[in-house]
Protein backbone atom coordinates (compact mmCIF):
# COMPACT_ATOMS: atom_id res chain seq x y z
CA UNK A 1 -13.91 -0.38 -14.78
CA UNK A 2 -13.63 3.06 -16.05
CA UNK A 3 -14.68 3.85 -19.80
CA UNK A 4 -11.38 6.55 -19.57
CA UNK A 5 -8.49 7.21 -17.22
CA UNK A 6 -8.49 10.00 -15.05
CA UNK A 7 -5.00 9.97 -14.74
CA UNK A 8 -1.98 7.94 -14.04
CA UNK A 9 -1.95 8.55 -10.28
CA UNK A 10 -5.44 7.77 -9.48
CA UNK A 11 -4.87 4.02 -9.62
CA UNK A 12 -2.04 4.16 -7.58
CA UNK A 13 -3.95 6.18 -4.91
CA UNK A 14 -6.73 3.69 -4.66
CA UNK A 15 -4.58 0.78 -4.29
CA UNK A 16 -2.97 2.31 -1.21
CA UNK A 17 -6.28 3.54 0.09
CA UNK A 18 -6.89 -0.56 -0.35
CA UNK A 19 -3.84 -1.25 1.60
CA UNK A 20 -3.87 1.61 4.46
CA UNK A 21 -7.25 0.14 5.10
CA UNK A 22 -6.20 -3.45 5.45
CA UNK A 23 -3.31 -2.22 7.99
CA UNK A 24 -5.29 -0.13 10.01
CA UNK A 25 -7.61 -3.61 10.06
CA UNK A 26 -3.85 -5.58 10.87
CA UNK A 27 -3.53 -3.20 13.61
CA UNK A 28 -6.89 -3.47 15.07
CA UNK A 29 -6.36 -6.87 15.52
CA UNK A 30 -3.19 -6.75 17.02
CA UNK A 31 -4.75 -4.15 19.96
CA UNK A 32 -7.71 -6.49 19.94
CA UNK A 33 -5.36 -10.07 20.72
CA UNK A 34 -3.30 -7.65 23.25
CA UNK A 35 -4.51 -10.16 25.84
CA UNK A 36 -4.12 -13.25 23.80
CA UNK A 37 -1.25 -15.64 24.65
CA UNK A 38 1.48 -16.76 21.70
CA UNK A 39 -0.23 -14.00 19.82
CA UNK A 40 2.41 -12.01 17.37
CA UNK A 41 1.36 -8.54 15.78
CA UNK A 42 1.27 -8.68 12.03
CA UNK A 43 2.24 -5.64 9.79
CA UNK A 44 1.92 -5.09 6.12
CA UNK A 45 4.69 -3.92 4.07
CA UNK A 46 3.42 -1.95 0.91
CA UNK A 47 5.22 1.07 0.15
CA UNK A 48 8.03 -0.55 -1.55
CA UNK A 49 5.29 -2.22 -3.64
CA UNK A 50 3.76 1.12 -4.18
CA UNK A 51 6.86 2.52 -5.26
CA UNK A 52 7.58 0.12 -7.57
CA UNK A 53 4.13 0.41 -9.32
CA UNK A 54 4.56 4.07 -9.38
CA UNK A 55 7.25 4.01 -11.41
CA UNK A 56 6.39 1.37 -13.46
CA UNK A 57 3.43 3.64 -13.86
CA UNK A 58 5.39 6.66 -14.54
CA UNK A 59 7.97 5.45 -17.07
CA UNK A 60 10.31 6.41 -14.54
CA UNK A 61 11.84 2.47 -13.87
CA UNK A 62 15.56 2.71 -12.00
CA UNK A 63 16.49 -0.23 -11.61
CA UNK A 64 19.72 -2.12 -10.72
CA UNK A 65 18.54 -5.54 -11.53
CA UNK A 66 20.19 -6.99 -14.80
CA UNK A 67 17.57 -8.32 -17.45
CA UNK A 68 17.61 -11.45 -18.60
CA UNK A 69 18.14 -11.73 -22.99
CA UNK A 70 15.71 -13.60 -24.70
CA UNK A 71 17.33 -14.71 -28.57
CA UNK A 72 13.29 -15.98 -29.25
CA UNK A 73 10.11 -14.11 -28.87
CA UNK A 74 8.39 -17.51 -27.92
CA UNK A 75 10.41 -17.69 -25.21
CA UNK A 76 8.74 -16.92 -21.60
CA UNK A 77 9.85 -14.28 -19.50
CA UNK A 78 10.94 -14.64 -15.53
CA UNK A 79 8.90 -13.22 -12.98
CA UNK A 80 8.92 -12.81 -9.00
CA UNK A 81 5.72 -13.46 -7.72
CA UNK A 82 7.04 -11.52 -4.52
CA UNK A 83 7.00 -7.92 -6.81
CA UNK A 84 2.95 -8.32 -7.31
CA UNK A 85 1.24 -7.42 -4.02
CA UNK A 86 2.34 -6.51 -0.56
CA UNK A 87 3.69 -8.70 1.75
CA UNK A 88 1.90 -9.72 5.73
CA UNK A 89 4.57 -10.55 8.03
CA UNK A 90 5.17 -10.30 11.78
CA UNK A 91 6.36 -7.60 13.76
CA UNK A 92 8.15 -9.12 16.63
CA UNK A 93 10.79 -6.41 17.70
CA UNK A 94 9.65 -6.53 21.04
CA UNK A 95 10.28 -9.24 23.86
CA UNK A 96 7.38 -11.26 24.72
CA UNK A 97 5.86 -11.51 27.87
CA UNK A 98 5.49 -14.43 30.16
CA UNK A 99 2.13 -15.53 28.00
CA UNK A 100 4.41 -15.27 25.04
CA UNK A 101 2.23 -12.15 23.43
CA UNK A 102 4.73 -10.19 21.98
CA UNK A 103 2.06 -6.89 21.80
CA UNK A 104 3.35 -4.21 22.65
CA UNK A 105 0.30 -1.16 23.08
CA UNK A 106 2.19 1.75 22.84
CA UNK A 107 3.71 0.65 19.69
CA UNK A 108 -0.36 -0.30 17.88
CA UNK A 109 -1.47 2.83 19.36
CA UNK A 110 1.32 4.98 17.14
CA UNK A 111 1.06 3.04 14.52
CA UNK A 112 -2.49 3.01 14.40
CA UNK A 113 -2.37 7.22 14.76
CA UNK A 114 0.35 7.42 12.16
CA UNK A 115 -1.65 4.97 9.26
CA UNK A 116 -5.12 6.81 10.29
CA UNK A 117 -2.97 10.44 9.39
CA UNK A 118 -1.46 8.67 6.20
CA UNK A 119 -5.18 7.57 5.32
CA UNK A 120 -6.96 10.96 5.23
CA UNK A 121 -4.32 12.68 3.45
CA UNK A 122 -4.82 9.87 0.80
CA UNK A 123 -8.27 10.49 1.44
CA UNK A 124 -7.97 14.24 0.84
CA UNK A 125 -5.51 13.84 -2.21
CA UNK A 126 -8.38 11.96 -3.48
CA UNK A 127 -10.73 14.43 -3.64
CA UNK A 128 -9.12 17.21 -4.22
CA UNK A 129 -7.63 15.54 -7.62
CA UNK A 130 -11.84 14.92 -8.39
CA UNK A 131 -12.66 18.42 -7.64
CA UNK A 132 -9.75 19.33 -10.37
CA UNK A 133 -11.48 17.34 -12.78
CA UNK A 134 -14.73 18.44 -12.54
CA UNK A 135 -14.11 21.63 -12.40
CA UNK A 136 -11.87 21.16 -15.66
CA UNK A 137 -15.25 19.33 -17.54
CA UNK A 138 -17.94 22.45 -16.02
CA UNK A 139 -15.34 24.65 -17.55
CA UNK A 140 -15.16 23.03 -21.14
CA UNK A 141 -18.69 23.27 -20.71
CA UNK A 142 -18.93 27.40 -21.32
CA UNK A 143 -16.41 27.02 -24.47
């Protein structure tokens, strides 16, 4: 834990390095079980977590759900377990084959491309938002 915060953002940045990484795992698996019959591909779904945190984060909360009135401080407010992390499912938009694997390659392969891309540019985001704030402390050294 971090004596100070860097900023808002960083948080949210290193949660979805956290999550790219345990898709790009997801995904792995599914290329590895290609072969493996009654095997379904499993996905993560984390961006409308992400977006929700970010503007929890940010003070900027639209939302069309109606709160519920409380007429007693002591009383206990609701919560949805299913807002709190991301959710695993399966990905079965594709017929299965006669083993029942429902795999499809071409489909991993993209995916797999497209959440390695998303990864570095988190990556990169990551450090260039670093190199901003050292640079801001060396400078408010020479003051």
């Amino acid at each position: 834990m971090a004596i100070f915060e860097i900023s808002k953002a960083y948080g949210i940045v290193n949660k979805a390095l956290d999550y790219r990484s345990l898709r790009q795992d997801l995904i792995a698996s599914n290329i590895a079980n290609v072969d493996t019959p009654f095997y379904r591909p499993q996905d993560i779904d984390f961006e409308s977590y992400l977006a929700k945190e970010a503007n929890r984060v940010f003070k900027n909360i639209s939302s069309n759900e109606l709160e519920l009135a409380r007429t007693n401080k002591g009383h206990m407010m609701p919560f949805d377990l299913s807002d709190n992390k991301a959710s695993i499912f399966y990905r079965d938009g594709h017929l299965a084959r006669n083993d029942g694997n429902s795999v499809d390659l071409d489909v991993e392969t993209s995916e797999l491309s497209k959440n390695t891309v998303m990864y570095n540019a988190l990556i990169n985001a990551n450090k260039k938002h670093k190199s901003i704030f050292s640079y801001a402390l060396e400078s408010s050294k020479n003051i």
